[in-house]
N, C-alpha and C. Protein backbone atom coordinates (compact mmCIF):
# COMPACT_ATOMS: atom_id res chain seq x y z
N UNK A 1 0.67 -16.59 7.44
CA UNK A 1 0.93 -15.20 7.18
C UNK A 1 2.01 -15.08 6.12
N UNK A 2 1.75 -13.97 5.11
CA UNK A 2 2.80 -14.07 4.20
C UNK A 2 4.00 -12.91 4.00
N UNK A 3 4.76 -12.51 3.89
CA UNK A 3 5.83 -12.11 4.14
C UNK A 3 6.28 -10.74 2.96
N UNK A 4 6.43 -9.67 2.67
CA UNK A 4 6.58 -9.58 1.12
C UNK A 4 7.44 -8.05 1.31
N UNK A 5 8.58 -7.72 0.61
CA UNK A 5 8.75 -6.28 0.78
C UNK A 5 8.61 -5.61 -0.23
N UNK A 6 7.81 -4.59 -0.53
CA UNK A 6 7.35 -3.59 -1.43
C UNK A 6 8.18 -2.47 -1.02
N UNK A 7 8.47 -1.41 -2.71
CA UNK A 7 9.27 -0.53 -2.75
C UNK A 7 9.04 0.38 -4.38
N UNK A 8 8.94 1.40 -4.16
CA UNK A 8 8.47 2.54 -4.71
C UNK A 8 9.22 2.80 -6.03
N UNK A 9 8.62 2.73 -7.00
CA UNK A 9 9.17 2.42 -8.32
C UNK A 9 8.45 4.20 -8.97
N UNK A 10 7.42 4.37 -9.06
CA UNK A 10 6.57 4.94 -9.38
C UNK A 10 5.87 6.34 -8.34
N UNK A 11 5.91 7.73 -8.48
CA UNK A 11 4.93 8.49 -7.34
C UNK A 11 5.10 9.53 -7.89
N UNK A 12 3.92 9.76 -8.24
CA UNK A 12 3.63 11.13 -8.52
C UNK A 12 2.42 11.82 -7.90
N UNK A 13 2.84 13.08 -7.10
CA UNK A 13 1.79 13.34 -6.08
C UNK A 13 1.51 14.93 -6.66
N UNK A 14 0.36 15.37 -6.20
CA UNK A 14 -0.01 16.72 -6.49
C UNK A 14 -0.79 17.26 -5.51
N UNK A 15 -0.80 18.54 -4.73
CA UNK A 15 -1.73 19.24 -3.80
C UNK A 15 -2.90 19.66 -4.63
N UNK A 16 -4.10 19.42 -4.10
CA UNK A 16 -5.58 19.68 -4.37
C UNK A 16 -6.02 20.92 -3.81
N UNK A 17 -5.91 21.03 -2.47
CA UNK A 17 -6.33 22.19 -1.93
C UNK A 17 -5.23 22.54 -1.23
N UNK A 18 -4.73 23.43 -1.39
CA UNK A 18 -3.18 24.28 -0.34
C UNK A 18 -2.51 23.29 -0.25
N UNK A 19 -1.51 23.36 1.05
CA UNK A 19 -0.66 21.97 1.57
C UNK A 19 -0.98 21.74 2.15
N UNK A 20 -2.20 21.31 2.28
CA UNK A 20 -3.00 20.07 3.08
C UNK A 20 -3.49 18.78 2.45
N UNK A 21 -4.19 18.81 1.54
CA UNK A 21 -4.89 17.67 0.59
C UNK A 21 -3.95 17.12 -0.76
N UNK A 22 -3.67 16.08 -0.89
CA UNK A 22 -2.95 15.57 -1.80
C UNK A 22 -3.52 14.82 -2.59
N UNK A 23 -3.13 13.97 -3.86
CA UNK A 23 -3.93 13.17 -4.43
C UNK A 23 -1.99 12.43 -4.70
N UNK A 24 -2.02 11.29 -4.78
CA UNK A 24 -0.95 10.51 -4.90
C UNK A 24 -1.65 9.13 -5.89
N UNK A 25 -0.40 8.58 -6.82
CA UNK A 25 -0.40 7.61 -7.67
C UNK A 25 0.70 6.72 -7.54
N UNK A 26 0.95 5.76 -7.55
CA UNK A 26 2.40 5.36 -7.34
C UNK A 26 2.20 3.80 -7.69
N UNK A 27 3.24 3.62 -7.68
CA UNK A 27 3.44 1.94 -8.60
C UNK A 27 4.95 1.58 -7.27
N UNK A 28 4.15 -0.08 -6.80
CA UNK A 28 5.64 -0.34 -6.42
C UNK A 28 5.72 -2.13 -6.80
N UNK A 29 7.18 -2.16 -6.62
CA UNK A 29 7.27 -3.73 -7.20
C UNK A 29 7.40 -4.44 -5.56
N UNK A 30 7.07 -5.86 -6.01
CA UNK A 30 6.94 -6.59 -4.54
C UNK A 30 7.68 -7.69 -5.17
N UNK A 31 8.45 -7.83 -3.69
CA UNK A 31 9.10 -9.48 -3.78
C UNK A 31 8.72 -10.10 -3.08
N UNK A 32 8.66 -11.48 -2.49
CA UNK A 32 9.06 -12.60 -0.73
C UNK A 32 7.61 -13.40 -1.11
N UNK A 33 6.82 -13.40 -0.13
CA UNK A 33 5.80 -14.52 -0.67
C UNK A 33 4.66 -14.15 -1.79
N UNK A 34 4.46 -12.40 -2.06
CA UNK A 34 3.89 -11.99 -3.02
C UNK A 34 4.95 -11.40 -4.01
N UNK A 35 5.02 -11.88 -4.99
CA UNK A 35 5.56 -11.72 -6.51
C UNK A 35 5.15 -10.85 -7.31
N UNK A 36 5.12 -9.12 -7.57
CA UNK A 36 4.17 -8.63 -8.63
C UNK A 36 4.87 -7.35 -8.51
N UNK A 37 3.66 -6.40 -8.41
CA UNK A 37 3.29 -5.11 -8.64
C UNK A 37 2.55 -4.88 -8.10
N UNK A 38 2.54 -3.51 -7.47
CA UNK A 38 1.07 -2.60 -7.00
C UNK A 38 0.78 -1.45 -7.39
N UNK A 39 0.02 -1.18 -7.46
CA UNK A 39 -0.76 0.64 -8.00
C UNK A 39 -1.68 1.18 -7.08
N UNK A 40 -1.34 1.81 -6.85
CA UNK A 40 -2.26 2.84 -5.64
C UNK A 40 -2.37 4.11 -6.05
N UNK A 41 -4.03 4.20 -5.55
CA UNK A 41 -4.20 6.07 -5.36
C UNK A 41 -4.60 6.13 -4.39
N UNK A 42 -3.61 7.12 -3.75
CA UNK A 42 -3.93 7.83 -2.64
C UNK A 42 -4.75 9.32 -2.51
N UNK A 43 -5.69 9.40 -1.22
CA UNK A 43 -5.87 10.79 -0.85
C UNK A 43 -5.11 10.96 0.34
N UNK A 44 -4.42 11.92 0.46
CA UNK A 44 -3.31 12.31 1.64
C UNK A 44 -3.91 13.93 2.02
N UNK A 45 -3.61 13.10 3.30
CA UNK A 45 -3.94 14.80 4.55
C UNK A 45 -2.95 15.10 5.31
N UNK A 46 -2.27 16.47 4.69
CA UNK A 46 -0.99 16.57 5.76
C UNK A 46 -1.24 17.28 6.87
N UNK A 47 -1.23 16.98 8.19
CA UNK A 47 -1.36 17.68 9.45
C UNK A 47 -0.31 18.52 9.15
N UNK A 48 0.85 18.68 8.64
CA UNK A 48 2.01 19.63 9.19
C UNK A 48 2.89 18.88 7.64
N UNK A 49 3.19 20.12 6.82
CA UNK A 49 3.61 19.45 5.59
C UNK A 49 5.36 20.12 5.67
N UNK A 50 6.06 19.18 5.44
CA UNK A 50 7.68 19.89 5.79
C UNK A 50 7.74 20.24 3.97
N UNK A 51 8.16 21.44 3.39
CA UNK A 51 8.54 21.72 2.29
C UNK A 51 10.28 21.17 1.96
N UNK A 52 10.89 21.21 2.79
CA UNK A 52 12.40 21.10 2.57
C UNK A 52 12.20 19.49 2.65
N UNK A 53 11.51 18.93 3.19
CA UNK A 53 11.84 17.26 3.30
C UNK A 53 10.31 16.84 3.73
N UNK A 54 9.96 16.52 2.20
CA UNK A 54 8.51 15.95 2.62
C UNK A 54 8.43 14.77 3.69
N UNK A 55 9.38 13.50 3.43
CA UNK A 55 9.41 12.78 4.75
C UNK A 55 9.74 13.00 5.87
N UNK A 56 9.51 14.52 6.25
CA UNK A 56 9.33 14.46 7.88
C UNK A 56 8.18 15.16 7.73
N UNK A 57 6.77 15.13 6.62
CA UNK A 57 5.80 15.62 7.17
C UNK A 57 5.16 14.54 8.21
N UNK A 58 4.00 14.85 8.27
CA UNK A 58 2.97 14.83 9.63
C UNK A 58 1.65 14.61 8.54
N UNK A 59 1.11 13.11 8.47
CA UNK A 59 -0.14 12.70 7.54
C UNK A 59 -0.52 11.75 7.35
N UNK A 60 -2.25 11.61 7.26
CA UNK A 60 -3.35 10.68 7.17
C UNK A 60 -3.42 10.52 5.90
N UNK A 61 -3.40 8.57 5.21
CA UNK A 61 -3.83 9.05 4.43
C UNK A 61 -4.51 8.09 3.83
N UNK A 62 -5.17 7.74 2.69
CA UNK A 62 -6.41 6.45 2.59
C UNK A 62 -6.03 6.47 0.70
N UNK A 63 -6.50 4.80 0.64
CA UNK A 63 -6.12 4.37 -0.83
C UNK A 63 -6.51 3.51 -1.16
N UNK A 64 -7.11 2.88 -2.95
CA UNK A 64 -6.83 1.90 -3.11
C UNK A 64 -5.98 1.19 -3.97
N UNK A 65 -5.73 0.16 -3.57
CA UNK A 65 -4.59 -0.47 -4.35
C UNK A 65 -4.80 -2.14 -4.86
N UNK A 66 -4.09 -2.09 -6.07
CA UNK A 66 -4.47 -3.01 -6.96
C UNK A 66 -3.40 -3.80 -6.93
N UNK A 67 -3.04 -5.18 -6.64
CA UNK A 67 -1.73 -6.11 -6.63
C UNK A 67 -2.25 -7.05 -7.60
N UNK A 68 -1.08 -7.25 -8.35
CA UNK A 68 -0.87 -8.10 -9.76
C UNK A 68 0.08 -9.16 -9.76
N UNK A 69 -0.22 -10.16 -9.68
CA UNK A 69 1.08 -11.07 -9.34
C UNK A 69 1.06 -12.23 -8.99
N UNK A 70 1.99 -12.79 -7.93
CA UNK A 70 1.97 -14.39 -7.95
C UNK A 70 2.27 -14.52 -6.61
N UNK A 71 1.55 -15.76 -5.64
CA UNK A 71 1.63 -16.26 -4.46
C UNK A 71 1.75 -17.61 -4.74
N UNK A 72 2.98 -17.75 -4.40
CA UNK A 72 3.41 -19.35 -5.04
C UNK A 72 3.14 -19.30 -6.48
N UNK A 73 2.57 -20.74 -6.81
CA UNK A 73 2.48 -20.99 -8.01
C UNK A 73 1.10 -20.60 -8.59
N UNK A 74 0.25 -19.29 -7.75
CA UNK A 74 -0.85 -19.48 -8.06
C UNK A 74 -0.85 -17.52 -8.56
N UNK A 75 -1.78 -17.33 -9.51
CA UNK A 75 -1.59 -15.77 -10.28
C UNK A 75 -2.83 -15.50 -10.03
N UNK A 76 -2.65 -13.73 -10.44
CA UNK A 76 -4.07 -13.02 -10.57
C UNK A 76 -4.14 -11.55 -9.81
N UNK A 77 -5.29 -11.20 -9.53
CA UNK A 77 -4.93 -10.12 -8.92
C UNK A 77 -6.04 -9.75 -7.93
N UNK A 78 -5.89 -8.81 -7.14
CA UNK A 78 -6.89 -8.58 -6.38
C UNK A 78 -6.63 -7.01 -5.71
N UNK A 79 -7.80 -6.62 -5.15
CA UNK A 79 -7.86 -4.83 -4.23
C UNK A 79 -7.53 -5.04 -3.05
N UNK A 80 -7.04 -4.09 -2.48
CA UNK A 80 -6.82 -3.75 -0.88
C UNK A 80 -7.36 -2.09 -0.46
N UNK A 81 -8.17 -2.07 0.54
CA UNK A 81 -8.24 -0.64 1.12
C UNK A 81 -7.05 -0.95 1.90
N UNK A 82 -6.20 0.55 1.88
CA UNK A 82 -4.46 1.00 2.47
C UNK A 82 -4.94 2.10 2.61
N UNK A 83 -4.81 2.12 4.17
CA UNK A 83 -5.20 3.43 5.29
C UNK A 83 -3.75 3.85 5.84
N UNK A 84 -3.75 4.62 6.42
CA UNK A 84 -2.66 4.59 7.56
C UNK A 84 -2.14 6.27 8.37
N UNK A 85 -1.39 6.49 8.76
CA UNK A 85 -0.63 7.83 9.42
C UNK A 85 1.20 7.41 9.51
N UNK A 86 1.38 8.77 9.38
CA UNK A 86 2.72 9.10 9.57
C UNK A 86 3.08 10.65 10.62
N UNK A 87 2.80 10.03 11.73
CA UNK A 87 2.78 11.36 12.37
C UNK A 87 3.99 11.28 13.68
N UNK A 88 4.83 12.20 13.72
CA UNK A 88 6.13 12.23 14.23
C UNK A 88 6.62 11.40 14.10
N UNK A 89 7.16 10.70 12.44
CA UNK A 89 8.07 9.78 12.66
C UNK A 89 7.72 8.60 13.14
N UNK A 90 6.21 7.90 13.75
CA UNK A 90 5.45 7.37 13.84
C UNK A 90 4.81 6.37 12.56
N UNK A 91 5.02 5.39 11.83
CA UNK A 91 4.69 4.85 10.97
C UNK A 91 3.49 4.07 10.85
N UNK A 92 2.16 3.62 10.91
CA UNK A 92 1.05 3.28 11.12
C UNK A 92 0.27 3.02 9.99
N UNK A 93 0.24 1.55 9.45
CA UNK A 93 -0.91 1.61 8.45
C UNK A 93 -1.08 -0.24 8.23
N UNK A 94 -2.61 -0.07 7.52
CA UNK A 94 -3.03 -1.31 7.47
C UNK A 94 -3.61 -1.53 6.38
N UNK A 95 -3.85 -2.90 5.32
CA UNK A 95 -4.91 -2.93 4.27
C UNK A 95 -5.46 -4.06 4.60
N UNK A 96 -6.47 -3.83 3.58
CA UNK A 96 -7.65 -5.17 3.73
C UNK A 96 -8.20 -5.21 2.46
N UNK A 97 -7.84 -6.94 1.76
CA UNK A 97 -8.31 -7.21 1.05
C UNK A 97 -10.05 -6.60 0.50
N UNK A 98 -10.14 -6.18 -0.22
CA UNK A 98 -11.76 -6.04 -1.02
C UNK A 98 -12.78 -7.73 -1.75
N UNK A 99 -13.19 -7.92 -0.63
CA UNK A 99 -13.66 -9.66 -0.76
C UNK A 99 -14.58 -9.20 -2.26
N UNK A 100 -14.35 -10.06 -3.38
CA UNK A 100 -15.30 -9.95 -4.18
C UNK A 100 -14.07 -9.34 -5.73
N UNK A 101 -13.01 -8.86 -5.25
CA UNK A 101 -11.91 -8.12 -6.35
C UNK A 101 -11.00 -9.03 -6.73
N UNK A 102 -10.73 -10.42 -6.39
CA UNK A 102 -9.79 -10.74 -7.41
C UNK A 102 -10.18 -11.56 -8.60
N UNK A 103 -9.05 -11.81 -9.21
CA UNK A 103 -9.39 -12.47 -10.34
C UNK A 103 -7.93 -13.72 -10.50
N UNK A 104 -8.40 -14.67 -11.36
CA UNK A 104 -7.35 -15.85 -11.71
C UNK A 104 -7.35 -16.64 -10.73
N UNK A 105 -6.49 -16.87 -10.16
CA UNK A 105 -6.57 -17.66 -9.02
C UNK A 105 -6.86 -17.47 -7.80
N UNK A 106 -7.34 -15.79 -7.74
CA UNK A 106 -7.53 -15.01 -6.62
C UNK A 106 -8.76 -14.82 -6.49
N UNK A 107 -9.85 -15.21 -7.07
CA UNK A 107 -11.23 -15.31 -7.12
C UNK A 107 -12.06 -15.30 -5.62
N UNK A 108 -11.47 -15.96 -4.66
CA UNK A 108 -11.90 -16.26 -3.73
C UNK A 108 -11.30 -15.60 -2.45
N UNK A 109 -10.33 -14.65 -2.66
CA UNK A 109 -8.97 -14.51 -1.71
C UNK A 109 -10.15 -12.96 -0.56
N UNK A 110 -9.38 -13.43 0.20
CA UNK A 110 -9.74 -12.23 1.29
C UNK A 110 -8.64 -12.44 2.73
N UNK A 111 -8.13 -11.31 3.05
CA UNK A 111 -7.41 -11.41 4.27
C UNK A 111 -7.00 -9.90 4.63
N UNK A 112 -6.33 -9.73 5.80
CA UNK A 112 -6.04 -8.35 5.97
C UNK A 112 -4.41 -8.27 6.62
N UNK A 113 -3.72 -6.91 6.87
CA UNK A 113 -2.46 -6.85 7.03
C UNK A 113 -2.06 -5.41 7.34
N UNK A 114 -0.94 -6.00 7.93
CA UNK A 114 -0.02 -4.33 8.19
C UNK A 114 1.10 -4.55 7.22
N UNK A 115 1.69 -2.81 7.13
CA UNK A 115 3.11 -2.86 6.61
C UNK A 115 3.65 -1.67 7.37
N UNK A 116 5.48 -1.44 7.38
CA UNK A 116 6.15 -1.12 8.59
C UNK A 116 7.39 -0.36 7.25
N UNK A 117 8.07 0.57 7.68
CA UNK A 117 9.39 0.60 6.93
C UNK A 117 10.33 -0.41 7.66
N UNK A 118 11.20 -0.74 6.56
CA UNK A 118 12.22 -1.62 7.21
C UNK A 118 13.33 -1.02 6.20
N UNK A 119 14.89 -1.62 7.06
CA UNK A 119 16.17 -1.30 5.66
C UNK A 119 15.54 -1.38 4.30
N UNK A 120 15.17 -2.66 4.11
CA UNK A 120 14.76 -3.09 2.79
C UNK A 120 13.68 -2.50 1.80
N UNK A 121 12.68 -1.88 2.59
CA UNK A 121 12.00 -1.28 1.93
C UNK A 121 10.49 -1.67 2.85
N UNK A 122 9.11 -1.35 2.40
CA UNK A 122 8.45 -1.33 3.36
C UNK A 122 7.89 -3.25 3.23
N UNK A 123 8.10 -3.53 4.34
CA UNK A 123 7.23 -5.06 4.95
C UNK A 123 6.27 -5.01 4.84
N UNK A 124 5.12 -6.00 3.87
CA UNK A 124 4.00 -6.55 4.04
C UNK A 124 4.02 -7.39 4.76
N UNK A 125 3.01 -7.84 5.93
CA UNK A 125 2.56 -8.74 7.16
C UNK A 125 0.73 -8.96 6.61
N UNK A 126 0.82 -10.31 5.52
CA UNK A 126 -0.77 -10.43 5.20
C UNK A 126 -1.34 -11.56 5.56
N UNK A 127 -2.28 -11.89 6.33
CA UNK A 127 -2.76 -13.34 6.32
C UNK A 127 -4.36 -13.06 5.35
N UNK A 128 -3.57 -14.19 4.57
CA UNK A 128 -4.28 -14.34 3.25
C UNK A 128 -5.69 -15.72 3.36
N UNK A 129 -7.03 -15.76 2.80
CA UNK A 129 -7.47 -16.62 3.24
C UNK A 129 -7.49 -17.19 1.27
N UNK A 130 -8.03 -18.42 1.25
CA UNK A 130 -8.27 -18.82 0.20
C UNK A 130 -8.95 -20.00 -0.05
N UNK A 131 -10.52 -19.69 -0.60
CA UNK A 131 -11.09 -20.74 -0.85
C UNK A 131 -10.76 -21.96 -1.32
């Protein structure tokens, strides 16, 4: 299992329909056993949207995301579907490699994972497979 903390460099979000439906973009950098970058678009559903402090809304929300970078000494890149909820303060989400999306040394890669907030920023938990 590999270890990695990602943190938000990049987000720019916009409501689609009222304050419920979102569309989100965001870029974050990763350190620990994955080395890179990520890019994600999100669709976000806010059950209960706080205007004064968006992080205490209440929301579902689904993405995909593209990681660029290095695991050990080996490069390339590959997709993840990134699902998850944030509902009361409640943190909940998971991705899963897209078998068939990487490239370089990642040609073969497939595995799946959670991530959590921590001090540091949010924890990747991935077990990675590799041909």
């Amino acid at each position: 299992m590999t270890t990695s903390i990602f943190n938000v460099t990049n987000w720019e979000e916009v409501f689609t329909i009222e304050k419920k439906i979102a569309h989100a973009v965001a870029t974050y950098s990763v350190t620990g056993d994955l080395e890179g970058e990520m890019s994600v678009d999100y669709s976000i559903f806010y059950l209960d949207y706080n205007e004064v402090d968006s992080h205490q809304s209440s929301s579902s929300f689904k993405g995909f995301n593209i990681f660029t970078g290095k695991i050990g000494n080996q490069s390339g890149s590959f997709a993840l579907i990134d699902q998850g909820s944030f509902i009361k303060n409640e943190y909940e989400a998971t991705v899963e490699i897209i078998e068939g999306t990487g490239t370089g040394d990642f040609k073969a890669i497939s595995g799946k994972g959670t991530y959590h907030p921590t001090s540091e920023g949010m924890e990747l938990l991935l077990t990675i497979e590799m041909e």
